[in-house]
PDB file of N, CA and C in Angstrom:
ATOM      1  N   UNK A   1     -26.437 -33.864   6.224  1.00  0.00           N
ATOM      2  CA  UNK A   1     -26.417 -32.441   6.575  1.00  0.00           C
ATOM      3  C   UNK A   1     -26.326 -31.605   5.303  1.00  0.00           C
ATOM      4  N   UNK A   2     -27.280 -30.433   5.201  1.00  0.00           N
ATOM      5  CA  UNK A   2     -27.224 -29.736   4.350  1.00  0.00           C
ATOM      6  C   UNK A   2     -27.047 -28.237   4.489  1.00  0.00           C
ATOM      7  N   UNK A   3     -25.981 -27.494   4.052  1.00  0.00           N
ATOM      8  CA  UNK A   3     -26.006 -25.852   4.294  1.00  0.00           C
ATOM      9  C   UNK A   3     -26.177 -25.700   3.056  1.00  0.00           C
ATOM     10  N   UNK A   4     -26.793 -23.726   3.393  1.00  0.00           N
ATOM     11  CA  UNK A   4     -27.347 -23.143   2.240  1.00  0.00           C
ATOM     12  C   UNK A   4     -26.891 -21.776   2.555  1.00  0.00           C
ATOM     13  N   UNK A   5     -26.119 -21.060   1.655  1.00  0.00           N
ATOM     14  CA  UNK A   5     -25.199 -19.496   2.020  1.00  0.00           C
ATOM     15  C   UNK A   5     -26.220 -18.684   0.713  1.00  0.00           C
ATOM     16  N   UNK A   6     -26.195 -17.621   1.235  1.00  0.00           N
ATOM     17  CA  UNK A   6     -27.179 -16.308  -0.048  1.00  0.00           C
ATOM     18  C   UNK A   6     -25.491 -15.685   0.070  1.00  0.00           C
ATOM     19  N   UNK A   7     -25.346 -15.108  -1.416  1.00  0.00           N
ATOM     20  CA  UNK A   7     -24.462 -14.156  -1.836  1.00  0.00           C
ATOM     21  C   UNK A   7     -25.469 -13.159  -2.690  1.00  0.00           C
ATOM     22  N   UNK A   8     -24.813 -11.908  -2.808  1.00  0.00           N
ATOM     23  CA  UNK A   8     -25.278 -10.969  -3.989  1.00  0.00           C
ATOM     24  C   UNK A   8     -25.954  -9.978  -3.082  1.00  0.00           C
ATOM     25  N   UNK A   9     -26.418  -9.741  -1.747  1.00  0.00           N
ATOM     26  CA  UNK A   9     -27.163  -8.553  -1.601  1.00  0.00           C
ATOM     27  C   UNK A   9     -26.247  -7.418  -1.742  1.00  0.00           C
ATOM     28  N   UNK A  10     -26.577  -6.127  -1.352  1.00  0.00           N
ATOM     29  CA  UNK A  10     -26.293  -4.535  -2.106  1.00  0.00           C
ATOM     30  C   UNK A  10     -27.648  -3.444  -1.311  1.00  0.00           C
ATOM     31  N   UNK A  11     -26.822  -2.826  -1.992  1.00  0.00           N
ATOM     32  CA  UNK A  11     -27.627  -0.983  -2.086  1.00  0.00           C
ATOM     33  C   UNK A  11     -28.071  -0.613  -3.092  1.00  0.00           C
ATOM     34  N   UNK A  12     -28.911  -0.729  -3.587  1.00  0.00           N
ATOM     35  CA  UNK A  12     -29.176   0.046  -4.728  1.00  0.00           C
ATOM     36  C   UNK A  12     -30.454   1.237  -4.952  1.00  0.00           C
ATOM     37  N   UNK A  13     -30.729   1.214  -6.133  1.00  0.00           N
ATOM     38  CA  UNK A  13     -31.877   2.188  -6.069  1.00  0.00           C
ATOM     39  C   UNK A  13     -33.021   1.583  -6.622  1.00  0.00           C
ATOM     40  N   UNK A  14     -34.025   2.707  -6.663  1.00  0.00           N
ATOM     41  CA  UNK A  14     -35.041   2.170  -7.242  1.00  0.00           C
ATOM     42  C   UNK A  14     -35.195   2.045  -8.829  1.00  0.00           C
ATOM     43  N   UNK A  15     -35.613   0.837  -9.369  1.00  0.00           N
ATOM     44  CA  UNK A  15     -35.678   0.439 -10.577  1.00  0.00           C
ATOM     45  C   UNK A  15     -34.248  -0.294 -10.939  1.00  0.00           C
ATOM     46  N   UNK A  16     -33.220  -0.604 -10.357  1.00  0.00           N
ATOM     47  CA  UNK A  16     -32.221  -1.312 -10.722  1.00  0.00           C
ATOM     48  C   UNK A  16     -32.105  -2.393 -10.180  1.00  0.00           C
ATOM     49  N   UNK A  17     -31.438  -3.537 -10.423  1.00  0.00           N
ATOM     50  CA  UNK A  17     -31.543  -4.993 -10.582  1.00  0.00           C
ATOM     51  C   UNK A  17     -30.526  -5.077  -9.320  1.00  0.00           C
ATOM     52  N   UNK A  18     -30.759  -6.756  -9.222  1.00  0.00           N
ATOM     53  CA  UNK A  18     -30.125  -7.179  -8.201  1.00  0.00           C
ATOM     54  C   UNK A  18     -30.154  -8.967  -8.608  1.00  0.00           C
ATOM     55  N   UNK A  19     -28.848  -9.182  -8.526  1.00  0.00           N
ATOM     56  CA  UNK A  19     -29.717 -10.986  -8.645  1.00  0.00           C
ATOM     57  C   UNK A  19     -28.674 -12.014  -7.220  1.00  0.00           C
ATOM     58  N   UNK A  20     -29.516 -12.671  -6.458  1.00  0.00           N
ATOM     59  CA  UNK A  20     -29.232 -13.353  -5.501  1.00  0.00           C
ATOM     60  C   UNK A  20     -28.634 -14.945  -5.341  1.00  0.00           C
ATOM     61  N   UNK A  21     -27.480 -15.222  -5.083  1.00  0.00           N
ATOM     62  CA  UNK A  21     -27.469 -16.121  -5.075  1.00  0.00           C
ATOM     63  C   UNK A  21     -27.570 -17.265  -4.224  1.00  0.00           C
ATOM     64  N   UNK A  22     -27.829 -18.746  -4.002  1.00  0.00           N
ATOM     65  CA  UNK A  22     -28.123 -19.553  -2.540  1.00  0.00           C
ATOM     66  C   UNK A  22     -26.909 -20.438  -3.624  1.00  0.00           C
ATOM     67  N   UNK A  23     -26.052 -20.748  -2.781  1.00  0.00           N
ATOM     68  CA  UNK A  23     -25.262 -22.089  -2.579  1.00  0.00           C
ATOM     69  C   UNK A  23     -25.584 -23.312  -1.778  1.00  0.00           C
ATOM     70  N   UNK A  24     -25.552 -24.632  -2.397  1.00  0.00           N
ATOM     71  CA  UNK A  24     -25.783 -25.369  -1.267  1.00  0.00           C
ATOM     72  C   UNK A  24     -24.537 -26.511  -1.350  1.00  0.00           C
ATOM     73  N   UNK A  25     -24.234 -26.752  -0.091  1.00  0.00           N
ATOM     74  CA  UNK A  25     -23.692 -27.615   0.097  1.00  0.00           C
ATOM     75  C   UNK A  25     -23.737 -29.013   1.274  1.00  0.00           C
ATOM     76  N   UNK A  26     -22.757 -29.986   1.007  1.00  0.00           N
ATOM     77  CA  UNK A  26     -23.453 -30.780   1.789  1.00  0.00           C
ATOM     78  C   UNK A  26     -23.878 -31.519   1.052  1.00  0.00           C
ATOM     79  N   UNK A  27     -24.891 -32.871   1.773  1.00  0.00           N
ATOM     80  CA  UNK A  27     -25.876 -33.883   1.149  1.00  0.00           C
ATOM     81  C   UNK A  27     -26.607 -33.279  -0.131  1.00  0.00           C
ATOM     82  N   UNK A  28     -26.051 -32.674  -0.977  1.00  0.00           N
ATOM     83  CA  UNK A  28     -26.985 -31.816  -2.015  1.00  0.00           C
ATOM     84  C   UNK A  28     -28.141 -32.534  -2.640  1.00  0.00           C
ATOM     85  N   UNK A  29     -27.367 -33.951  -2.832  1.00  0.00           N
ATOM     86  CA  UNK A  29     -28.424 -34.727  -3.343  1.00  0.00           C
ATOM     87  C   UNK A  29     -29.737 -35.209  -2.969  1.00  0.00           C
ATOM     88  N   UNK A  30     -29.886 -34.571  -1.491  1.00  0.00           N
ATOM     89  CA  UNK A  30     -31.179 -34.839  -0.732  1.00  0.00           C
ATOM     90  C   UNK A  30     -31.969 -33.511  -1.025  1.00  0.00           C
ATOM     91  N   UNK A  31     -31.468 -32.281  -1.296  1.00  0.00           N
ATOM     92  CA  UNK A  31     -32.267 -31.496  -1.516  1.00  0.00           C
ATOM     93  C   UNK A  31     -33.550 -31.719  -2.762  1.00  0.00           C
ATOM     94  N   UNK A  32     -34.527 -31.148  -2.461  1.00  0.00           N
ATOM     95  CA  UNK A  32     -35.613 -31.102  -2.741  1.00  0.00           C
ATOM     96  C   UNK A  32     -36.141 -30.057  -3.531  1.00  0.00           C
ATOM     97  N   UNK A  33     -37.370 -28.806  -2.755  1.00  0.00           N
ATOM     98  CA  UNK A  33     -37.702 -27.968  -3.382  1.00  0.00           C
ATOM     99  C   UNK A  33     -36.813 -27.073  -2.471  1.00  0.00           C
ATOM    100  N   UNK A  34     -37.141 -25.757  -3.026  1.00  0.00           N
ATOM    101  CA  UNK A  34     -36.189 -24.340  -2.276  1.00  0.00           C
ATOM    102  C   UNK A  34     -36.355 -23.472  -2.816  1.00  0.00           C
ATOM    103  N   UNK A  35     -36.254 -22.587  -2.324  1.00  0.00           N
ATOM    104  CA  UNK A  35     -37.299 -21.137  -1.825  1.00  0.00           C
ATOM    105  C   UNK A  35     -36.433 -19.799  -1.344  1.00  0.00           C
ATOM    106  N   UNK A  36     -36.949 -18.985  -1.775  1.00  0.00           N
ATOM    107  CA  UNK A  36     -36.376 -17.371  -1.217  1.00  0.00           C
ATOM    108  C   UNK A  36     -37.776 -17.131  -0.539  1.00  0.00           C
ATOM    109  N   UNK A  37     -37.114 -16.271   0.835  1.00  0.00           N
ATOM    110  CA  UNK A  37     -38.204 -15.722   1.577  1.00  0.00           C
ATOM    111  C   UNK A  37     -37.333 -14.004   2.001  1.00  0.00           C
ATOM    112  N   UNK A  38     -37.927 -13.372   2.523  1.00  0.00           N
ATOM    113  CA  UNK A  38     -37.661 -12.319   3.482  1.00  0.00           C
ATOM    114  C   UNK A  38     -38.410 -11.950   4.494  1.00  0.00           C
ATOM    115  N   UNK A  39     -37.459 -10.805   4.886  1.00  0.00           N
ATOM    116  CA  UNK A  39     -37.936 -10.151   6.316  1.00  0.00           C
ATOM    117  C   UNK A  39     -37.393  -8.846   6.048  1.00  0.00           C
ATOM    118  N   UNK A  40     -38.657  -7.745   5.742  1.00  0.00           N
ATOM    119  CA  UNK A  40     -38.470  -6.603   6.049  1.00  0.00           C
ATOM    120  C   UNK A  40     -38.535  -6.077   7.577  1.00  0.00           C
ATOM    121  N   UNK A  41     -38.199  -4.875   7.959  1.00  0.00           N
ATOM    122  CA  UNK A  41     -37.967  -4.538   9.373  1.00  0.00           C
ATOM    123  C   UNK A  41     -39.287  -4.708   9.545  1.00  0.00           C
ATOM    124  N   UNK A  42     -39.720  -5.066  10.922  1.00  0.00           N
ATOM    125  CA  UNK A  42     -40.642  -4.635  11.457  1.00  0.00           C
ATOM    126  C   UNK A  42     -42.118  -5.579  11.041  1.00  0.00           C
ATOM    127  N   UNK A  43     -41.480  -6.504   9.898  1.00  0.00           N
ATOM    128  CA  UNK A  43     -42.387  -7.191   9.253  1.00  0.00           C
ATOM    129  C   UNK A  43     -42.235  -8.532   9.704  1.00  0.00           C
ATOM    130  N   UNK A  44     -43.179  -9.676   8.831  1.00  0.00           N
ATOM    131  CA  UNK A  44     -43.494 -11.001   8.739  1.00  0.00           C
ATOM    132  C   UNK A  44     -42.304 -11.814   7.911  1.00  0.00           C
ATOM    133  N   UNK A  45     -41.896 -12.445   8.054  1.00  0.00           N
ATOM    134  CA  UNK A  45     -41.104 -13.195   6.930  1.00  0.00           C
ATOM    135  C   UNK A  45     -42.339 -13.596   6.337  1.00  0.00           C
ATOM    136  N   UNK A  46     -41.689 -13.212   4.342  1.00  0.00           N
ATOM    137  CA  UNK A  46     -42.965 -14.009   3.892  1.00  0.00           C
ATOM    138  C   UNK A  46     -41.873 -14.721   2.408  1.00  0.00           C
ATOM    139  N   UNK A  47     -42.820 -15.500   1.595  1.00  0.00           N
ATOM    140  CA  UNK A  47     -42.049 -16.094   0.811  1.00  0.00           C
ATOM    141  C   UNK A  47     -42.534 -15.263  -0.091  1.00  0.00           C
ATOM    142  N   UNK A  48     -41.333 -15.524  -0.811  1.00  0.00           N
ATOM    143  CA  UNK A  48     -40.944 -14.722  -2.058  1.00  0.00           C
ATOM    144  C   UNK A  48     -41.082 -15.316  -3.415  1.00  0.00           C
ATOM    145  N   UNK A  49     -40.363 -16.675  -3.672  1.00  0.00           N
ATOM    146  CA  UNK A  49     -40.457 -17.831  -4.730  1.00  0.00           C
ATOM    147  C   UNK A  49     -40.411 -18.426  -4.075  1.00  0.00           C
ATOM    148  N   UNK A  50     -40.710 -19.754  -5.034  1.00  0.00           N
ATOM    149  CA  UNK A  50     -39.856 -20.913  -4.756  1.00  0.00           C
ATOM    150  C   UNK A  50     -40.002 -22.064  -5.723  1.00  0.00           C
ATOM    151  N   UNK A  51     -39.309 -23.085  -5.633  1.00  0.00           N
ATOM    152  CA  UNK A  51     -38.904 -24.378  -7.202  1.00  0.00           C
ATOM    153  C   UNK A  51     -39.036 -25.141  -7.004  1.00  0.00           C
ATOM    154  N   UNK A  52     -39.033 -26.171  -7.797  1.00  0.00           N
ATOM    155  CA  UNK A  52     -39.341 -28.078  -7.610  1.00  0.00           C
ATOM    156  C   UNK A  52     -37.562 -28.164  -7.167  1.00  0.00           C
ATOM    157  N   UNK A  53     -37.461 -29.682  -7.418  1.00  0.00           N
ATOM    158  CA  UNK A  53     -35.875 -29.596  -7.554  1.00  0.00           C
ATOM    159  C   UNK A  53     -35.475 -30.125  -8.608  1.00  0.00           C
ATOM    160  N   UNK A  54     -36.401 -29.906  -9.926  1.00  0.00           N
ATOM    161  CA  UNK A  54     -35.828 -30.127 -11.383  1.00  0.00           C
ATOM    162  C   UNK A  54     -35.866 -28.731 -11.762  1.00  0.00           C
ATOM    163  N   UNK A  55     -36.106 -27.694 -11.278  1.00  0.00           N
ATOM    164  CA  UNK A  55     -36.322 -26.036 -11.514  1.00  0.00           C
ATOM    165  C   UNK A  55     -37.344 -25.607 -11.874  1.00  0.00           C
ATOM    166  N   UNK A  56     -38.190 -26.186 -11.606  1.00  0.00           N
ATOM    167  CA  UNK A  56     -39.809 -25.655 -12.499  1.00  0.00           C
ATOM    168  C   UNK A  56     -40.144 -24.652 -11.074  1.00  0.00           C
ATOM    169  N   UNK A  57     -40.189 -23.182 -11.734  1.00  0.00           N
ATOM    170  CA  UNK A  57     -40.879 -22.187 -10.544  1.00  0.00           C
ATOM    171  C   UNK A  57     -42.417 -22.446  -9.804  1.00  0.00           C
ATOM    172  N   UNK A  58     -42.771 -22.577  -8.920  1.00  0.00           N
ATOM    173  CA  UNK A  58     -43.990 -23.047  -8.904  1.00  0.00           C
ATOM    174  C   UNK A  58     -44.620 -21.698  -8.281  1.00  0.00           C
ATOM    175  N   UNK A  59     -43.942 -20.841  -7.256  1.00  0.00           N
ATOM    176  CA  UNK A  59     -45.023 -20.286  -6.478  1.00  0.00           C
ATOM    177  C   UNK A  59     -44.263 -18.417  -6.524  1.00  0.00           C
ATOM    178  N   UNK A  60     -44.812 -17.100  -6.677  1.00  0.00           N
ATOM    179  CA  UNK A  60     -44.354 -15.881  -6.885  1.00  0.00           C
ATOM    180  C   UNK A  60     -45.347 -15.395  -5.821  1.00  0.00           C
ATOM    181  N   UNK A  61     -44.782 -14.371  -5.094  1.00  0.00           N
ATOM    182  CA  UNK A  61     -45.322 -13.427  -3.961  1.00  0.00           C
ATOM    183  C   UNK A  61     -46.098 -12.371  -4.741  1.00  0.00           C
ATOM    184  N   UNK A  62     -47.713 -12.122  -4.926  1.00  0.00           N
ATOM    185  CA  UNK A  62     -47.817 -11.293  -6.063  1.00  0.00           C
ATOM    186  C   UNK A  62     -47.233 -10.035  -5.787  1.00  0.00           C
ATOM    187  N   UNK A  63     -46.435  -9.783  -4.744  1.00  0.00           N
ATOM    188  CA  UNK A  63     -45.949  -8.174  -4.571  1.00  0.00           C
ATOM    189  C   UNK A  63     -44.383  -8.031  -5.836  1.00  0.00           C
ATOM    190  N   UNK A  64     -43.991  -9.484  -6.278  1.00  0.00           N
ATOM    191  CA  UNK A  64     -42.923  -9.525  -7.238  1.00  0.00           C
ATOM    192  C   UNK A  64     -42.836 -10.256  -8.648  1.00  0.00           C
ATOM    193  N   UNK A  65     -44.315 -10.362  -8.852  1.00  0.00           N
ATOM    194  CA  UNK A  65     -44.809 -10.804 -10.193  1.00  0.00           C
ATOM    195  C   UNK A  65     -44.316 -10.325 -11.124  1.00  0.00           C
ATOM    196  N   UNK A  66     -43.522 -11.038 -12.370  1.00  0.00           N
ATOM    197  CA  UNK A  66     -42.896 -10.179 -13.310  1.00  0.00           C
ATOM    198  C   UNK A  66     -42.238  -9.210 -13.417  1.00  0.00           C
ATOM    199  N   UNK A  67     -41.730  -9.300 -11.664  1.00  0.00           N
ATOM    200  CA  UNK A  67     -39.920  -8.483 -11.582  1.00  0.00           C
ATOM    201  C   UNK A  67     -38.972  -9.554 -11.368  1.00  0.00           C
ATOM    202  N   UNK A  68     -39.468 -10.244 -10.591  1.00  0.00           N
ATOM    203  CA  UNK A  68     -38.567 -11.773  -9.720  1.00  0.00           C
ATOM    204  C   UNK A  68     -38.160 -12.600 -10.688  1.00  0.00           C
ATOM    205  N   UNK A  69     -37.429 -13.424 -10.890  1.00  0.00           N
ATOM    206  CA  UNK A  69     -37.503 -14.794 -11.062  1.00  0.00           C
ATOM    207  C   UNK A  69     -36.491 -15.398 -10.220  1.00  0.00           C
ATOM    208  N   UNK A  70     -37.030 -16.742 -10.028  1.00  0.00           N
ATOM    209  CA  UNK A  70     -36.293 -17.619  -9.838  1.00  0.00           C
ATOM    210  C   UNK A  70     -35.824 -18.555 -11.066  1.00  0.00           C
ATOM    211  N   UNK A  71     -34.581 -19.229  -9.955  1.00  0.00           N
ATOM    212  CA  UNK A  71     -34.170 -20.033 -11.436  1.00  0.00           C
ATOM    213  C   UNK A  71     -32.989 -21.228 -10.813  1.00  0.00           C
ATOM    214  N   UNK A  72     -32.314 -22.306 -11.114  1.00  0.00           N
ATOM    215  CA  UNK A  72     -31.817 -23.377 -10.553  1.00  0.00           C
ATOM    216  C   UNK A  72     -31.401 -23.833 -10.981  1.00  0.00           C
ATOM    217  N   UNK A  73     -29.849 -24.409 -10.872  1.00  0.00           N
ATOM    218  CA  UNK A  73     -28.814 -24.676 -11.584  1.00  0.00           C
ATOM    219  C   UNK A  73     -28.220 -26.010 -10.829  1.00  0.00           C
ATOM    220  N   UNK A  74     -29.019 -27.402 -10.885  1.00  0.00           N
ATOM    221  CA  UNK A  74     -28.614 -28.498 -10.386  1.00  0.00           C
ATOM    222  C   UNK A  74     -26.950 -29.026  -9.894  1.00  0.00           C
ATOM    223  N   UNK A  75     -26.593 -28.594 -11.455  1.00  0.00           N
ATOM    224  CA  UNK A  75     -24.931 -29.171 -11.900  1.00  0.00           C
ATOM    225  C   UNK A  75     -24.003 -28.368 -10.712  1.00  0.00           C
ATOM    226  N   UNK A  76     -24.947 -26.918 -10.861  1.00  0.00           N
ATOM    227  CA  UNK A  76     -23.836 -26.245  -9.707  1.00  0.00           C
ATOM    228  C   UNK A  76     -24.496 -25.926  -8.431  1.00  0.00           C
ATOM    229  N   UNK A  77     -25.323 -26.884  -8.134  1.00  0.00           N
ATOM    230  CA  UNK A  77     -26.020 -26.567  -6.665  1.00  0.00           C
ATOM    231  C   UNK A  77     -26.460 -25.214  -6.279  1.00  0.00           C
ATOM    232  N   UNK A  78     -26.868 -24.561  -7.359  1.00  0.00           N
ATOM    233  CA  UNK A  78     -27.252 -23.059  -6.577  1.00  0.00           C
ATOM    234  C   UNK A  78     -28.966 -22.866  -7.145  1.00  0.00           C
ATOM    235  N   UNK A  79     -29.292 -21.941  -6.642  1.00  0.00           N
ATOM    236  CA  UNK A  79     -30.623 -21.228  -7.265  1.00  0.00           C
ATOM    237  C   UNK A  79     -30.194 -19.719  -6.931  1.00  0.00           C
ATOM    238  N   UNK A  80     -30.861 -19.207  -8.069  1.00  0.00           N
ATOM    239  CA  UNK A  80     -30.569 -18.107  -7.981  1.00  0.00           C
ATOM    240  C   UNK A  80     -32.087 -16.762  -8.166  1.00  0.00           C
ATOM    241  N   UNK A  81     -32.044 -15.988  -7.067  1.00  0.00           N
ATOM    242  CA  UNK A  81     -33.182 -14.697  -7.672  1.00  0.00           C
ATOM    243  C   UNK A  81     -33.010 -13.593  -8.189  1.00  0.00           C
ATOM    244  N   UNK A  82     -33.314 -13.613  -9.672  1.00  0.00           N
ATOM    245  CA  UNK A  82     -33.042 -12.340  -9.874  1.00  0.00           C
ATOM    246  C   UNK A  82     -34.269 -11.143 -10.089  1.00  0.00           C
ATOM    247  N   UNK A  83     -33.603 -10.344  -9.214  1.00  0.00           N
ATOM    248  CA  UNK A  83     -34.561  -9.009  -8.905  1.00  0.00           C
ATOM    249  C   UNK A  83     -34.733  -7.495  -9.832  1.00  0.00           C
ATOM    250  N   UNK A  84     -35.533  -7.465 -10.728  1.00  0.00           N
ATOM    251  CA  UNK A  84     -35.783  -6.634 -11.387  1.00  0.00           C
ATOM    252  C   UNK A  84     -36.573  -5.439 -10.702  1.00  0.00           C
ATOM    253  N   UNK A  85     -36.309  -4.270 -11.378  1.00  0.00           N
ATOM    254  CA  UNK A  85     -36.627  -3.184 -11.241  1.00  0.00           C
ATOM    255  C   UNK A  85     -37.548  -3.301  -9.992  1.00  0.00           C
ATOM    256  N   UNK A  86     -36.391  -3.124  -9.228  1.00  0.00           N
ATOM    257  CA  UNK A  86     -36.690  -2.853  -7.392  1.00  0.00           C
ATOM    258  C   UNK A  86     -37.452  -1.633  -7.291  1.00  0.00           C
ATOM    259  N   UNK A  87     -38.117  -2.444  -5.896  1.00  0.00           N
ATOM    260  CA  UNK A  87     -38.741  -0.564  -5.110  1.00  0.00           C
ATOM    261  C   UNK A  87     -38.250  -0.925  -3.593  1.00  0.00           C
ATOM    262  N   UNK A  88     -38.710   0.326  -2.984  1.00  0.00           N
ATOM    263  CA  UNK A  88     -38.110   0.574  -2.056  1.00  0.00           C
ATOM    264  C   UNK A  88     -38.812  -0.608  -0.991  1.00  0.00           C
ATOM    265  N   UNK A  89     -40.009  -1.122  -1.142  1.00  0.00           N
ATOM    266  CA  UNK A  89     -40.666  -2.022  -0.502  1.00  0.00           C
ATOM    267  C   UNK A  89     -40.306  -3.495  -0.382  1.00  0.00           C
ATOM    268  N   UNK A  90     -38.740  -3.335  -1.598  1.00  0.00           N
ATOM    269  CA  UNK A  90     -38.459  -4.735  -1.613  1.00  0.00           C
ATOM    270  C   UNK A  90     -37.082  -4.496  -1.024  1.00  0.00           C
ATOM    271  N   UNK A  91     -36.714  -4.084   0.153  1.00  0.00           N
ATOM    272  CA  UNK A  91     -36.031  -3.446   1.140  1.00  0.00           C
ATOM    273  C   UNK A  91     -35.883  -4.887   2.186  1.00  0.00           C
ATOM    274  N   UNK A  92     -35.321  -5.506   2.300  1.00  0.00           N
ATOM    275  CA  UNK A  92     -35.624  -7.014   3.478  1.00  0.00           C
ATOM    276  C   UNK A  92     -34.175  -7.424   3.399  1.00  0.00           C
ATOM    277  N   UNK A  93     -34.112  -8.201   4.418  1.00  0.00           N
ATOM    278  CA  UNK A  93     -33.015  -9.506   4.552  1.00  0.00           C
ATOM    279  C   UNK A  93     -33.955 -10.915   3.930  1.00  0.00           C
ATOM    280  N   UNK A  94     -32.817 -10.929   3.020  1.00  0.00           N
ATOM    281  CA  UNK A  94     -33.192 -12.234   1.784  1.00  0.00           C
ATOM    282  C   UNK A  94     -32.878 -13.467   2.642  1.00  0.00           C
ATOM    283  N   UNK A  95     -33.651 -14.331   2.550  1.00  0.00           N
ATOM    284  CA  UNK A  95     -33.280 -15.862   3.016  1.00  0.00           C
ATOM    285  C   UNK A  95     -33.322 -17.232   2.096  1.00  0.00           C
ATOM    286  N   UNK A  96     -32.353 -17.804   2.099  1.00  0.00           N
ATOM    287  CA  UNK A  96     -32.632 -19.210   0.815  1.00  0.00           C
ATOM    288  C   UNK A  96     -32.960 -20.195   1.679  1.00  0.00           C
ATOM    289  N   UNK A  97     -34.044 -21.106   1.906  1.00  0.00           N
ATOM    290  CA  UNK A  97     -34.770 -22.176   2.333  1.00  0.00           C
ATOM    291  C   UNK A  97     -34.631 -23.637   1.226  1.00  0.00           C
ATOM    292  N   UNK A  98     -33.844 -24.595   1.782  1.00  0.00           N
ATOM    293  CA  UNK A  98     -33.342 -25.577   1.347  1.00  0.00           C
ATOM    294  C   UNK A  98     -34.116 -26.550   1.725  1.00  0.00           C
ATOM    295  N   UNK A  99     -35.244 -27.723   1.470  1.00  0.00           N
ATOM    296  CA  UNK A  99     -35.998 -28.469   2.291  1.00  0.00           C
ATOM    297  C   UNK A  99     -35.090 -30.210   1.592  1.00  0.00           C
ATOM    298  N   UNK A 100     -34.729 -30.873   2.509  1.00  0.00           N
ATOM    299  CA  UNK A 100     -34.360 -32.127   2.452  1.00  0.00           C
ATOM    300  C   UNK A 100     -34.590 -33.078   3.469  1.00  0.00           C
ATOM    301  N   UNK A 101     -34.888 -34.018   3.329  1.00  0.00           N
ATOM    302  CA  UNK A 101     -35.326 -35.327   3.975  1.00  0.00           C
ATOM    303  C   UNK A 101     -36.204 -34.910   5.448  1.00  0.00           C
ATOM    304  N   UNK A 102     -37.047 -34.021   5.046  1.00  0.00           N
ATOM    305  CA  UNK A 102     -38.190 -33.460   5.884  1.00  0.00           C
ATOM    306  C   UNK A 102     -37.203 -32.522   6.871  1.00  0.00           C
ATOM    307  N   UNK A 103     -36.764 -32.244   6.310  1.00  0.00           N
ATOM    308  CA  UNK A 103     -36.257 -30.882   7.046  1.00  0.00           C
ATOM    309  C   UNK A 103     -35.712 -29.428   6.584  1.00  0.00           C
ATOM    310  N   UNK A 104     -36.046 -28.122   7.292  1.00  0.00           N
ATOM    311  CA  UNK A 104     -35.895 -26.989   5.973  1.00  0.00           C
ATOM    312  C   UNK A 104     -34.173 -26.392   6.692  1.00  0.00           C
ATOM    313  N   UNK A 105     -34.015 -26.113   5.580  1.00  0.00           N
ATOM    314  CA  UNK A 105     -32.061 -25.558   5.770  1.00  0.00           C
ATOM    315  C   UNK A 105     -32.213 -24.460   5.403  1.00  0.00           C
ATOM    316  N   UNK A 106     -31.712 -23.347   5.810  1.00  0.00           N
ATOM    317  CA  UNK A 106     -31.647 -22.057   6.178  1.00  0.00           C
ATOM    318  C   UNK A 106     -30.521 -21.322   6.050  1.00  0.00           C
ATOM    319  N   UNK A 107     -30.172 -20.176   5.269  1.00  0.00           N
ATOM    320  CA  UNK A 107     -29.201 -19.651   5.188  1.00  0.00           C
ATOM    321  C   UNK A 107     -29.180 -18.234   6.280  1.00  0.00           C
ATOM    322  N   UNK A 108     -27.887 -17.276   6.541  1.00  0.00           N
ATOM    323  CA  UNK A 108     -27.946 -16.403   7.295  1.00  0.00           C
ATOM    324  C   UNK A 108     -28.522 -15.253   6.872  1.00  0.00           C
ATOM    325  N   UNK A 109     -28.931 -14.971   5.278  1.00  0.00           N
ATOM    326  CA  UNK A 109     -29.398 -13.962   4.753  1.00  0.00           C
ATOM    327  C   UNK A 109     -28.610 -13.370   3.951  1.00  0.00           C
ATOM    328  N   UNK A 110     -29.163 -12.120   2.555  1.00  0.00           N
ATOM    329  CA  UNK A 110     -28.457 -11.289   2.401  1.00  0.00           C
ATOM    330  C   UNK A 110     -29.415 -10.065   2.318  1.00  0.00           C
ATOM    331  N   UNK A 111     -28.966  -9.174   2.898  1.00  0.00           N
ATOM    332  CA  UNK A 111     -29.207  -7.741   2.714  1.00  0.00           C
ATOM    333  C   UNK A 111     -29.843  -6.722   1.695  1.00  0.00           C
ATOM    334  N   UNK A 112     -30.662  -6.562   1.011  1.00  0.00           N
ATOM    335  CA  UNK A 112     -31.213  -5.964  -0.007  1.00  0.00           C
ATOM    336  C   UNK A 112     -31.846  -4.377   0.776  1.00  0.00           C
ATOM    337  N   UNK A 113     -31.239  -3.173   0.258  1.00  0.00           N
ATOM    338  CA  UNK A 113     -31.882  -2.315   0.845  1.00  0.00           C
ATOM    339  C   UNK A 113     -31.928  -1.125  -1.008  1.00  0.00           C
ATOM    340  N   UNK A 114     -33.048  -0.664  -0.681  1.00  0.00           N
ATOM    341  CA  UNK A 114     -33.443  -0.376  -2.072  1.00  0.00           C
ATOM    342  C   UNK A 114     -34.039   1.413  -1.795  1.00  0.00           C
ATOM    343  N   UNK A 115     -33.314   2.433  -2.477  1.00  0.00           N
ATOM    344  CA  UNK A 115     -33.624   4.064  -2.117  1.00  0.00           C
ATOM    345  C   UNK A 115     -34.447   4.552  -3.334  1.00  0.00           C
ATOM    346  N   UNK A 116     -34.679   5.113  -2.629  1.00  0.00           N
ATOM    347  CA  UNK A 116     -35.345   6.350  -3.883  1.00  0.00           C
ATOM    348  C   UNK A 116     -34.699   7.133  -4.389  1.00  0.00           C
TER     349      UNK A 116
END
């Protein structure tokens, strides 16, 4: 069994940072690759990043090209996104996607709402 918790969402504005964190716990050692996705209102969940499970970034949403990164910290089971100079479009409930032994682990979200 594997859980996965997001910390770090907020309020902020536009052009200021935000960085997200996924904890995992559990069978950690089965985890795999893992991924940030969202869900703006009214929208699609779509993915956002996501990593090998040695940390190599493989995949960026081009709506967060060279604001985003991802990034992954084995020793301490987390990955983390950090969100550069926000817009208001990057307004969603954040999700961390954990995939292990063919199955994806899911956190409850965190909150990102971003003003003008």
């Amino acid at each position: 069994q594997v859980e996965v918790a997001e910390s770090g969402g907020g309020s902020v504005q536009a052009g200021e940072s935000l960085r997200l964190s996924c904890l995992v716990s559990g069978k950690t050692w089965t985890v795999g690759g893992m991924a940030w996705y969202r869900r703006a209102s009214g929208k699609e969940r779509e993915l956002v990043a996501r990593i090998t499970r040695v940390g190599v970034p493989r995949e960026y949403a081009d709506s967060v090209k060279g604001r985003f990164k991802i990034s992954r910290d084995n020793d301490k089971n987390r990955v983390d996104l950090q969100m550069d100079n926000l817009r208001p479009k990057d307004s969603a409930d954040y999700y961390c996607k954990g995939s292990a032994t063919g199955l994806d682990y899911w956190g409850e979200g965190a909150q990102v709402a971003v003003s003008t």
